[in-house]
C-alpha atoms as a PDB file:
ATOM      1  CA  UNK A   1     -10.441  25.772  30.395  1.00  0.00           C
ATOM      2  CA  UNK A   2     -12.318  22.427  29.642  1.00  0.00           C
ATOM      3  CA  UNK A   3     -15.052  21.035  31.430  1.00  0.00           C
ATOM      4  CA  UNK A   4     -13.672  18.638  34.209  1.00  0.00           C
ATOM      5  CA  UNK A   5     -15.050  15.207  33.394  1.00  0.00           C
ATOM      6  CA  UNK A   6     -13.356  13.095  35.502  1.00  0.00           C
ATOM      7  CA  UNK A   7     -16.231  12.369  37.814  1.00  0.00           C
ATOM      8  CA  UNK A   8     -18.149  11.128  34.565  1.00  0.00           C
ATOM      9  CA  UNK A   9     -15.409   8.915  33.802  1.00  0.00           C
ATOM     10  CA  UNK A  10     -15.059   7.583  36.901  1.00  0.00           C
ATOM     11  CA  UNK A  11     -12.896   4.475  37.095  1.00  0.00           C
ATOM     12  CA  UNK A  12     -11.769   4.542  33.399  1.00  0.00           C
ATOM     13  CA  UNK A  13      -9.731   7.786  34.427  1.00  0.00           C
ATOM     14  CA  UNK A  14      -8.191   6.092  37.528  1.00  0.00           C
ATOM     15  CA  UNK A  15      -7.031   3.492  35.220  1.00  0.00           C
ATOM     16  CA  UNK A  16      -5.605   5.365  32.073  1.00  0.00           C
ATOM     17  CA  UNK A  17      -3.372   7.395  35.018  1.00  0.00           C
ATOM     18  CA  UNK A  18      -1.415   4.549  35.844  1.00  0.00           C
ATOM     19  CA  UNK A  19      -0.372   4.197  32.085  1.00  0.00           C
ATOM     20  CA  UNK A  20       1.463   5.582  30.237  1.00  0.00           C
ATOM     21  CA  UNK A  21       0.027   7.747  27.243  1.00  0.00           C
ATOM     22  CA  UNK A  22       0.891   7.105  23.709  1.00  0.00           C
ATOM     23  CA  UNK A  23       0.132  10.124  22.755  1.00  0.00           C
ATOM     24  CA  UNK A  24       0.752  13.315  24.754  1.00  0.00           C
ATOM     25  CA  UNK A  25      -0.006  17.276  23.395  1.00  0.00           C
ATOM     26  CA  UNK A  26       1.298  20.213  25.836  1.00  0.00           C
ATOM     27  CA  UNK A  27      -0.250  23.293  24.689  1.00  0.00           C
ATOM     28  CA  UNK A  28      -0.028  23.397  20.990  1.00  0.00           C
ATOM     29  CA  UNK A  29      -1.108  25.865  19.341  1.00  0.00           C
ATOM     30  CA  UNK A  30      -1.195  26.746  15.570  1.00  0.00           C
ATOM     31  CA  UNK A  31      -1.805  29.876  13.776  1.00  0.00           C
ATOM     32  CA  UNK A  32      -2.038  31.296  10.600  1.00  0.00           C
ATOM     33  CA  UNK A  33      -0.918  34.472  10.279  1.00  0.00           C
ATOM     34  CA  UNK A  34      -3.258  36.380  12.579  1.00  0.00           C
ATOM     35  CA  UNK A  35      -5.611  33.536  12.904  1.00  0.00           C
ATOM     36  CA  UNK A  36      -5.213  31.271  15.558  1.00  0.00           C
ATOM     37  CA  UNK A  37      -6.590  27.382  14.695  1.00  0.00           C
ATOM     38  CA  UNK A  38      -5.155  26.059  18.158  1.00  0.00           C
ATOM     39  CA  UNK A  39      -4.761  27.615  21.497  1.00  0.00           C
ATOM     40  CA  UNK A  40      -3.257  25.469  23.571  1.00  0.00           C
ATOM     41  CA  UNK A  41      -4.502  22.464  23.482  1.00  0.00           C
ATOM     42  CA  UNK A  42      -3.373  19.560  26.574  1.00  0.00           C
ATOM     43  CA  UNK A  43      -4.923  15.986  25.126  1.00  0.00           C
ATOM     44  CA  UNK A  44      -3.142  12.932  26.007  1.00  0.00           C
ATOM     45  CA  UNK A  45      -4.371   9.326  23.997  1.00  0.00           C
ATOM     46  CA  UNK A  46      -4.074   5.933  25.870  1.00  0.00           C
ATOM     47  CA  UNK A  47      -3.013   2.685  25.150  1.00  0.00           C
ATOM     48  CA  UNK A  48      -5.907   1.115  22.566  1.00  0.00           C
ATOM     49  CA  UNK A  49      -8.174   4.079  23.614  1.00  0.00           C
ATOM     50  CA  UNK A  50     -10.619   5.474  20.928  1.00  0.00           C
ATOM     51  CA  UNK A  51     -11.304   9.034  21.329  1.00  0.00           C
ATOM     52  CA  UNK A  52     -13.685  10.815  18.746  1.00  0.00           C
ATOM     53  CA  UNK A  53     -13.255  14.581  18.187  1.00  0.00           C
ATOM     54  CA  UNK A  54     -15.854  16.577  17.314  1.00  0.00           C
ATOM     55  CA  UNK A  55     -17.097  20.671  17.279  1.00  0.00           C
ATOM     56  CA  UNK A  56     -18.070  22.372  14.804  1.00  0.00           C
ATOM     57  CA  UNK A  57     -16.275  23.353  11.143  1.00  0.00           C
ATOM     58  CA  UNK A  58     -13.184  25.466  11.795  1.00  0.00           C
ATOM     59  CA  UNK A  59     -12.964  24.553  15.508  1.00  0.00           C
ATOM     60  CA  UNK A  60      -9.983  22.903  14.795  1.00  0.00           C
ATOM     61  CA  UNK A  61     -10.336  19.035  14.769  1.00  0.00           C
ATOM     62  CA  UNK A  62      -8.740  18.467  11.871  1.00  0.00           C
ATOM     63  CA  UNK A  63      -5.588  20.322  12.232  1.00  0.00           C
ATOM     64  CA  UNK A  64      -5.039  18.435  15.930  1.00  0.00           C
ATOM     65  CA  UNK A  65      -4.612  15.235  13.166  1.00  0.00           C
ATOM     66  CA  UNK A  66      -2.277  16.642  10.591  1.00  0.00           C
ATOM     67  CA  UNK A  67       0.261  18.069  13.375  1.00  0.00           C
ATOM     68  CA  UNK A  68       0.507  14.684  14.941  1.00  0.00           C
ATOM     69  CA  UNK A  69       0.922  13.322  11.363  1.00  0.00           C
ATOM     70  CA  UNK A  70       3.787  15.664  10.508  1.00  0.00           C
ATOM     71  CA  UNK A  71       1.484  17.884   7.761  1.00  0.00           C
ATOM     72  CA  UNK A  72       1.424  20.593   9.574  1.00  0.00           C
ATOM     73  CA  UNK A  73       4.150  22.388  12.018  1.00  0.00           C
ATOM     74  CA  UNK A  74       2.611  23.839  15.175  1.00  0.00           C
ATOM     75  CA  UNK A  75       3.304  27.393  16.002  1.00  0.00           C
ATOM     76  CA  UNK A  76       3.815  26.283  19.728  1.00  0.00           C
ATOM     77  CA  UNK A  77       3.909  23.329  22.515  1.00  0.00           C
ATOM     78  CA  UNK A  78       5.149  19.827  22.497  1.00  0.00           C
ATOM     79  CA  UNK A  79       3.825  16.467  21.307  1.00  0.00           C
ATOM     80  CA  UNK A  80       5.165  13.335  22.730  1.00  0.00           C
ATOM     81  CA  UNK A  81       4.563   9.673  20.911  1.00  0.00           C
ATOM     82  CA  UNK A  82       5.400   6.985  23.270  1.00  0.00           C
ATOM     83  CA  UNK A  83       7.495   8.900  25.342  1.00  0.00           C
ATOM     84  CA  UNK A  84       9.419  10.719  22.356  1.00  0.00           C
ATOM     85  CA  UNK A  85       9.208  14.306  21.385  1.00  0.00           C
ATOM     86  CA  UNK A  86       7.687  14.740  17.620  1.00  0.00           C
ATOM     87  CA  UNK A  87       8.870  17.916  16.683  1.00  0.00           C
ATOM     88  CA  UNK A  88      11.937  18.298  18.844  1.00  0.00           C
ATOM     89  CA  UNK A  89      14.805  16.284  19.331  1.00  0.00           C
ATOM     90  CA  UNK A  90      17.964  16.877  22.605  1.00  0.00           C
ATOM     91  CA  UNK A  91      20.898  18.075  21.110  1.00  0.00           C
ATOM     92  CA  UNK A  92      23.762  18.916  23.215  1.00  0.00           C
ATOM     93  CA  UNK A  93      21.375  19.234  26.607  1.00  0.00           C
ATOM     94  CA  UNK A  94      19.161  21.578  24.445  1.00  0.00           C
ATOM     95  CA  UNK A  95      15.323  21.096  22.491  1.00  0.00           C
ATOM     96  CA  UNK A  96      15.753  22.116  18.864  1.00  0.00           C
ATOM     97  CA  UNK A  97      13.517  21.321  16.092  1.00  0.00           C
ATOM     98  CA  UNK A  98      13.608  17.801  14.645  1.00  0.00           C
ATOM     99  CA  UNK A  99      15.106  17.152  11.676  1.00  0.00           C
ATOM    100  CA  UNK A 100      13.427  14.769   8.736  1.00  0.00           C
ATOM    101  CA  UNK A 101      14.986  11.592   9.567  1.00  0.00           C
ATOM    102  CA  UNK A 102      13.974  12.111  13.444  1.00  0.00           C
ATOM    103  CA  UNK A 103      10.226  13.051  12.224  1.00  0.00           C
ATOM    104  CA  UNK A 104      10.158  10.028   9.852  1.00  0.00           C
ATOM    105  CA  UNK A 105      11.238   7.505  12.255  1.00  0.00           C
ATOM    106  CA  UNK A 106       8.366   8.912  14.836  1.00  0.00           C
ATOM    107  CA  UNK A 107       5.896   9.403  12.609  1.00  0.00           C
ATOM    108  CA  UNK A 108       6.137   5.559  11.266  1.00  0.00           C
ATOM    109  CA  UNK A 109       3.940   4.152  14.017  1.00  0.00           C
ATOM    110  CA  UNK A 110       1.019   6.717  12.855  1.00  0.00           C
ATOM    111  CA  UNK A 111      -1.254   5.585  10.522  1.00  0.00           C
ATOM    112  CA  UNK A 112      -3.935   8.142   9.047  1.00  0.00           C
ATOM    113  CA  UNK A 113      -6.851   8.112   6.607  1.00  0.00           C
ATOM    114  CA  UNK A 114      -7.910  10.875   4.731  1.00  0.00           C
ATOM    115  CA  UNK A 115     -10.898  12.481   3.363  1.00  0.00           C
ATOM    116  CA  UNK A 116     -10.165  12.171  -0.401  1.00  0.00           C
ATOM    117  CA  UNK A 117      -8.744   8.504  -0.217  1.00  0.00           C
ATOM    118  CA  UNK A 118      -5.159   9.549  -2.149  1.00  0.00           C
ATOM    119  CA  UNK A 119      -5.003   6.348  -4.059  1.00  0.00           C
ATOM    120  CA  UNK A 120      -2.988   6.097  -6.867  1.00  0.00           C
ATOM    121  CA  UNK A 121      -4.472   6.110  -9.828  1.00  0.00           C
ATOM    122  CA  UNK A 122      -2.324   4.106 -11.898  1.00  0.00           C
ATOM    123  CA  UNK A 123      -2.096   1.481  -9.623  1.00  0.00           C
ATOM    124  CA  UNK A 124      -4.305  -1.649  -8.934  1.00  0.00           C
ATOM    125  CA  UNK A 125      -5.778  -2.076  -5.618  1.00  0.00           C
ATOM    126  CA  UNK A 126      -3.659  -4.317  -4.004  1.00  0.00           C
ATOM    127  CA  UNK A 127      -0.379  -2.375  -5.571  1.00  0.00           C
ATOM    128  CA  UNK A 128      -1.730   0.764  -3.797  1.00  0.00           C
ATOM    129  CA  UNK A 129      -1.919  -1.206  -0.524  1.00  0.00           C
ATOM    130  CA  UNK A 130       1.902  -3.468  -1.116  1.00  0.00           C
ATOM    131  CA  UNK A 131       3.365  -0.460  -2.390  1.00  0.00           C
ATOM    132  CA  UNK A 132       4.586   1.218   1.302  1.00  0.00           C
ATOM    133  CA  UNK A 133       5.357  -2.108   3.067  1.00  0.00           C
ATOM    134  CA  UNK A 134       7.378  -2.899   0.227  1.00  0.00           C
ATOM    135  CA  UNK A 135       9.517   0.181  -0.186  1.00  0.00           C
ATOM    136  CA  UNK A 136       8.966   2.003   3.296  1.00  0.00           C
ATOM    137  CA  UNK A 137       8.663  -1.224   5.406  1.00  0.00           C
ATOM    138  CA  UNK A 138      11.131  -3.420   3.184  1.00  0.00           C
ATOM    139  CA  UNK A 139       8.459  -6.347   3.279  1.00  0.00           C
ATOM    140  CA  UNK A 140       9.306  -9.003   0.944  1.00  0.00           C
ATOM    141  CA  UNK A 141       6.680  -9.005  -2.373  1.00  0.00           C
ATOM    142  CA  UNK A 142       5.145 -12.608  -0.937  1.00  0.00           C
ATOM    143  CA  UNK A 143       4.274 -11.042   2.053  1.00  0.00           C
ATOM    144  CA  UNK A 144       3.094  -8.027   1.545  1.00  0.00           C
ATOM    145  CA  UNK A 145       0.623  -9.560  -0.959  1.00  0.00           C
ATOM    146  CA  UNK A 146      -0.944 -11.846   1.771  1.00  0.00           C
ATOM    147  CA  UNK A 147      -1.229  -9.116   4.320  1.00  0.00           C
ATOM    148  CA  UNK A 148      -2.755  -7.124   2.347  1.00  0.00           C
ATOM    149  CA  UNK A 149      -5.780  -9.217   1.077  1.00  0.00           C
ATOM    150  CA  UNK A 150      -6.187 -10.164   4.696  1.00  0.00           C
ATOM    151  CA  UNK A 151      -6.339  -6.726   4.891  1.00  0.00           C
ATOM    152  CA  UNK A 152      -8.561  -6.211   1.851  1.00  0.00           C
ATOM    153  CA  UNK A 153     -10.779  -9.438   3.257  1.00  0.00           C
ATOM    154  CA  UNK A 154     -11.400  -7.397   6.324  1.00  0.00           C
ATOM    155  CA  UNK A 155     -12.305  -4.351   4.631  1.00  0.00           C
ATOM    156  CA  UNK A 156     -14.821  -6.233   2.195  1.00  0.00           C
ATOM    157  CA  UNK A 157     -12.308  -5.351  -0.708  1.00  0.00           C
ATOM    158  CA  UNK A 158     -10.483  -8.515  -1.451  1.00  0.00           C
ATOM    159  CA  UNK A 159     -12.593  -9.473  -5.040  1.00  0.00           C
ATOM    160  CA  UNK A 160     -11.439  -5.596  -6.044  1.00  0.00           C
ATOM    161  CA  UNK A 161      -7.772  -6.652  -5.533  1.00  0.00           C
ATOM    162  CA  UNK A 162      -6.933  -6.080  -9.331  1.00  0.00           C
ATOM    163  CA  UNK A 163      -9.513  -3.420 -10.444  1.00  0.00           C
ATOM    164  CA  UNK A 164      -7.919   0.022 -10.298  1.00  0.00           C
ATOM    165  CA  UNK A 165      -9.758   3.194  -8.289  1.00  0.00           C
ATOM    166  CA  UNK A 166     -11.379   4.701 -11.249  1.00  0.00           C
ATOM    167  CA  UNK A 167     -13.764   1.265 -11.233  1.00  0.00           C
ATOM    168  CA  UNK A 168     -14.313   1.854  -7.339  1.00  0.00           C
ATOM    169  CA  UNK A 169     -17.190   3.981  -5.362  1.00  0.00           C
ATOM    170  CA  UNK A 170     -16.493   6.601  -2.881  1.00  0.00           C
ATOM    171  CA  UNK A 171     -16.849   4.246   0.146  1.00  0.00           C
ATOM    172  CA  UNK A 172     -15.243   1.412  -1.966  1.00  0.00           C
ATOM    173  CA  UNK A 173     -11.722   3.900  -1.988  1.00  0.00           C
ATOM    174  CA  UNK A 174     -11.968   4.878   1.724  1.00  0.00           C
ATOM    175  CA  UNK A 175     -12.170   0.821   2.481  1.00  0.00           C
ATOM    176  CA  UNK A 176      -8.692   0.579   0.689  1.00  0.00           C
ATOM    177  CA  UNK A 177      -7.402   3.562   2.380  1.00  0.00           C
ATOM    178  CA  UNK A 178      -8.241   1.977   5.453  1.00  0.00           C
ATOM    179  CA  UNK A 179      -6.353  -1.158   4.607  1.00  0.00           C
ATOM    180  CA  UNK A 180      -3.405   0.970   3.419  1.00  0.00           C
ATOM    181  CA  UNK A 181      -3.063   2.582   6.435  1.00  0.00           C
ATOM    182  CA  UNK A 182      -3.154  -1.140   8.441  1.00  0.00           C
ATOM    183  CA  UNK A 183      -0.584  -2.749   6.740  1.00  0.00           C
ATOM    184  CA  UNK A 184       1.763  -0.542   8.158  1.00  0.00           C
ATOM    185  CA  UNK A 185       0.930  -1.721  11.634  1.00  0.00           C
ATOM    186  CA  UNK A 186       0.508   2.091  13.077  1.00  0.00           C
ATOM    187  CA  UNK A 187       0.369   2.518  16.811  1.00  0.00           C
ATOM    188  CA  UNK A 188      -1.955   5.310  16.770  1.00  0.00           C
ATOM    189  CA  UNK A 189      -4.093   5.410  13.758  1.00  0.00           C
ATOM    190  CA  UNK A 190      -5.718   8.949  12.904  1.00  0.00           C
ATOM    191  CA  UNK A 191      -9.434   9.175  10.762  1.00  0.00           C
ATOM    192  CA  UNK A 192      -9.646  12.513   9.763  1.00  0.00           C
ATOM    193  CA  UNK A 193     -13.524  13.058   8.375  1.00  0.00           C
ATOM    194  CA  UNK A 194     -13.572  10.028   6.247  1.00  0.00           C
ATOM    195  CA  UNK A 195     -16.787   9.912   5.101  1.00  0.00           C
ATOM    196  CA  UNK A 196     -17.244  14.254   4.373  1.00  0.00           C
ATOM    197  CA  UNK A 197     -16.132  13.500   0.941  1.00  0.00           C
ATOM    198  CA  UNK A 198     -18.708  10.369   0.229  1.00  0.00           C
ATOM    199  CA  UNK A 199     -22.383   9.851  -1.080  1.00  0.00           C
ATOM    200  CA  UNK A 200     -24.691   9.588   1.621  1.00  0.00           C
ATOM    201  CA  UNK A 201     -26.038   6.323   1.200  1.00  0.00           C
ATOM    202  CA  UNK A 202     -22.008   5.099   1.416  1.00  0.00           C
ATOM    203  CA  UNK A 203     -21.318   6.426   4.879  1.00  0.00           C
ATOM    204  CA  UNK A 204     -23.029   3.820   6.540  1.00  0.00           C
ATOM    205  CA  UNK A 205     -20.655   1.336   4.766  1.00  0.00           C
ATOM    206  CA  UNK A 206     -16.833   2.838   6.027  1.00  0.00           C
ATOM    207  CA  UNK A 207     -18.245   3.756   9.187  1.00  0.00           C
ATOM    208  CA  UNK A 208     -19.084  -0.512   9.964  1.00  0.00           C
ATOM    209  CA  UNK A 209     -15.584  -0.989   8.727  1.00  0.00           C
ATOM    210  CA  UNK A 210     -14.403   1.445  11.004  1.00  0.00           C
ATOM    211  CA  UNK A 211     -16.831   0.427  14.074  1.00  0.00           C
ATOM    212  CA  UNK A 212     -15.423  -3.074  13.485  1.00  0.00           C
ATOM    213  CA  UNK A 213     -11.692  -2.160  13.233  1.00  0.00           C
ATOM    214  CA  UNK A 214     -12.896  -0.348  16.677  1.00  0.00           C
ATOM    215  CA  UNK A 215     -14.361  -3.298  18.549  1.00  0.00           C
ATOM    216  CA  UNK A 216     -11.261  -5.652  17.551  1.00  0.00           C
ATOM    217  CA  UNK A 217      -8.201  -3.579  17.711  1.00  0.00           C
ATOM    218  CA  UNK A 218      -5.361  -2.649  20.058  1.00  0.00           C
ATOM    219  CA  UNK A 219      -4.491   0.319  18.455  1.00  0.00           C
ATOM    220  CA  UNK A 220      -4.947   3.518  20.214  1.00  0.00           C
ATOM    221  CA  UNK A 221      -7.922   5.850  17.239  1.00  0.00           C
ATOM    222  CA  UNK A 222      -8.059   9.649  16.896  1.00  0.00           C
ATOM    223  CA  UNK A 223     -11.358   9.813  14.987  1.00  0.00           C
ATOM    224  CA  UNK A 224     -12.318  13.211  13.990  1.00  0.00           C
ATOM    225  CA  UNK A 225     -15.761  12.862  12.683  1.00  0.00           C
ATOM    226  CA  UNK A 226     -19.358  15.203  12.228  1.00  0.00           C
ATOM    227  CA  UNK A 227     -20.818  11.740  12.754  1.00  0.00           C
ATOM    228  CA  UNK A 228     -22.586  11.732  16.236  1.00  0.00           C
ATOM    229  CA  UNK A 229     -24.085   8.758  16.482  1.00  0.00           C
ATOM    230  CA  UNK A 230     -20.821   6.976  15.186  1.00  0.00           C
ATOM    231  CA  UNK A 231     -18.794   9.025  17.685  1.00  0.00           C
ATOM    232  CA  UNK A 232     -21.005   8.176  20.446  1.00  0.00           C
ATOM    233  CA  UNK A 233     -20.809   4.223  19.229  1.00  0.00           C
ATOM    234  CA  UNK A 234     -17.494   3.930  18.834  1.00  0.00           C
ATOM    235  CA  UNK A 235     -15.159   5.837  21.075  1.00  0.00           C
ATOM    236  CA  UNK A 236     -14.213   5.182  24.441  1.00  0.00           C
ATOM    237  CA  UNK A 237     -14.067   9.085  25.014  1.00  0.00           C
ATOM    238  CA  UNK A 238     -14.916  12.062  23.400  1.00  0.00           C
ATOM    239  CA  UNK A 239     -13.684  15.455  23.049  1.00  0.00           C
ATOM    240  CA  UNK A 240     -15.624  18.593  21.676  1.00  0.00           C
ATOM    241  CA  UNK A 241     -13.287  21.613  20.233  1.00  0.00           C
ATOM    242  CA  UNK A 242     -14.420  25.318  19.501  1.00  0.00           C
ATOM    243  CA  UNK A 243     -12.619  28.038  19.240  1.00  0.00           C
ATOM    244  CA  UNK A 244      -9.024  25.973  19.085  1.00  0.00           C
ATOM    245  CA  UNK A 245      -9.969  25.440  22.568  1.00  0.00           C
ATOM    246  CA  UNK A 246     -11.017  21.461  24.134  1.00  0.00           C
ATOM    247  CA  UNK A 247     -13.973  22.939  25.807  1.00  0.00           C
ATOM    248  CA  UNK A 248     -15.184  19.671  26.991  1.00  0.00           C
ATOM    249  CA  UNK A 249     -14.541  15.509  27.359  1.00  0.00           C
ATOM    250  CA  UNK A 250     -15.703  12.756  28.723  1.00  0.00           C
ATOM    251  CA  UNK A 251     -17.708   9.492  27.853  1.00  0.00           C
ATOM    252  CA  UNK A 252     -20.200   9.357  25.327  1.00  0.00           C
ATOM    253  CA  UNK A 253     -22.869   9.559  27.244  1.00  0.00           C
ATOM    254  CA  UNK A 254     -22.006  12.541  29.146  1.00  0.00           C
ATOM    255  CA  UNK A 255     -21.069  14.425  26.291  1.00  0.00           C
ATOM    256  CA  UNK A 256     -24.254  13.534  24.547  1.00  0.00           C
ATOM    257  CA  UNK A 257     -26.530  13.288  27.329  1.00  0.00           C
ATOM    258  CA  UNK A 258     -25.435  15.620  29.664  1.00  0.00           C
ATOM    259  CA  UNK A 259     -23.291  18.149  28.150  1.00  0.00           C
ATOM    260  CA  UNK A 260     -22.333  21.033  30.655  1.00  0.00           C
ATOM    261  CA  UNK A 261     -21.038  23.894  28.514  1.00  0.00           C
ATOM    262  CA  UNK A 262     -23.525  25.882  26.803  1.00  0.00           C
ATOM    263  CA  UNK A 263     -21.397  25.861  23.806  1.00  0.00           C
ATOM    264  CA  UNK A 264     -21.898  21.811  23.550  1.00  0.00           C
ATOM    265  CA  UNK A 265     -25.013  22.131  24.205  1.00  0.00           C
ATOM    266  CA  UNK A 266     -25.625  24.538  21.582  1.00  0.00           C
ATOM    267  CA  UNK A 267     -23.497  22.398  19.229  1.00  0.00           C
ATOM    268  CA  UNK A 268     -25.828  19.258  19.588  1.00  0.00           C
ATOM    269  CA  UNK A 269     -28.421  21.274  19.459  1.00  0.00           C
ATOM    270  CA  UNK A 270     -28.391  21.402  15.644  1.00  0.00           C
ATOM    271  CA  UNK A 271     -28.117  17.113  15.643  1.00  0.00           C
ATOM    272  CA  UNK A 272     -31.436  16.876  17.099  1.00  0.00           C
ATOM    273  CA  UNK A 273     -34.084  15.050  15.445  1.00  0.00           C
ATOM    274  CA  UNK A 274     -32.243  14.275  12.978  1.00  0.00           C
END
């Protein structure tokens, strides 16, 4: 069982009960063959909340992301996204797995970013961020075009509009992944290790876009990240997984100041004086 952290939270938790969640896992679990990646995991996400998830390679984070983005089917449990099943749908007064048209339509208010950016080659930097609104979103050309350099503006990309990724850095591709994922105007928008694949010296880069995005946005963030002092930054609340277990949550400064598990505790352990 997790950690109880509500008296840490204090008045934040008495305040996210009266909504509604946006986001709301009841013990998923995922397995592969005889290795289980999730155990039952209970995490709900709130209205413009930004939780970070952290814990150690293997623990799980990642795959938490990819079954509420559809890339991955969990082996048990329930996932609601604003008061919708995910993976189920009623049919004649009984659950039964969702079909594709049912997942698409749920999954179109989740945005996520990925590790290894998954631009098109091919394609110039503002076709890579028009293409989906045009064709997913039916956005007229005109406007898609001036959303996304607004988009590209924001991200620090809008002079790369017409270069292609091949003439981009690491961080420069994760800033137009970013603004990909945007201009579909996601509810819940999902960061899954963006900068693990990037240069050191570009981290700091995506991770002020991403503090930014943070500070101004309504959307609700699922930000799985090995970055501590981004984690403890940015999110409103923040969850450490081992195991395929949430061993333990709270605020940032509980988790990082006064963790009460030894297996946090051990886990930060390896961040110090860094």
């Amino acid at each position: 069982m997790p950690v109880n952290m509500a008296d840490s939270i204090g008045t934040s938790v008495r305040e996210m009960a009266a909504l509604q969640p946006v986001v709301r896992y009841r013990d998923i679990r995922k397995s592969y063959g005889e290795t289980e990646v999730l155990g039952g995991i209970d995490l709900d996400l709130y209205p413009g909340e930004k939780v970070a998830v952290i814990g150690p390679s293997g623990s799980g984070k990642t795959t938490l992301a990819r079954i509420l983005m559809t890339l991955e089917y969990p082996t048990g449990g329930t996932i609601e996204v604003d008061g919708e099943q995910l993976w189920h749908r009623r049919v004649k007064g009984r659950m039964v797995r969702a079909d594709e048209k049912h997942l698409h339509r749920i999954r179109s208010s989740i945005g996520m970013v990925f590790q290894h950016f998954h631009l098109f080659p091919h394609l110039s930097i503002i076709r890579n961020v028009t293409e989906a609104p045009i064709h997913v979103l039916n956005m007229p050309k005109e406007q898609a075009r001036a959303e996304a350099m607004e988009l590209l503006d924001k991200v620090g990309m809008k002079d790369k509009a017409d270069a292609y990724p091949s003439q981009l850095s690491g961080g420069q591709k994760q800033r137009v992944a970013i603004a990909r994922a945007l201009i579909m105007k996601p509810k819940v928008m999902l960061f899954d290790e963006v900068t693990s694949a990037l240069d050191p010296e570009l981290v700091g880069e995506v991770l002020k876009v991403i503090k930014e995005l943070a500070e101004e946005s309504s959307m609700t963030m699922l930000l799985i990240t090995h970055e501590m002092d981004f984690a403890r930054d940015v999110a409103d609340r923040v969850i450490f997984t081992d195991g395929g277990q949430l061993v333990e949550e709270g605020p940032p400064e509980a988790i990082f100041e006064h963790p009460r598990s030894e297996r946090l505790r051990s886990f930060l352990s390896r961040f110090r004086g860094r």
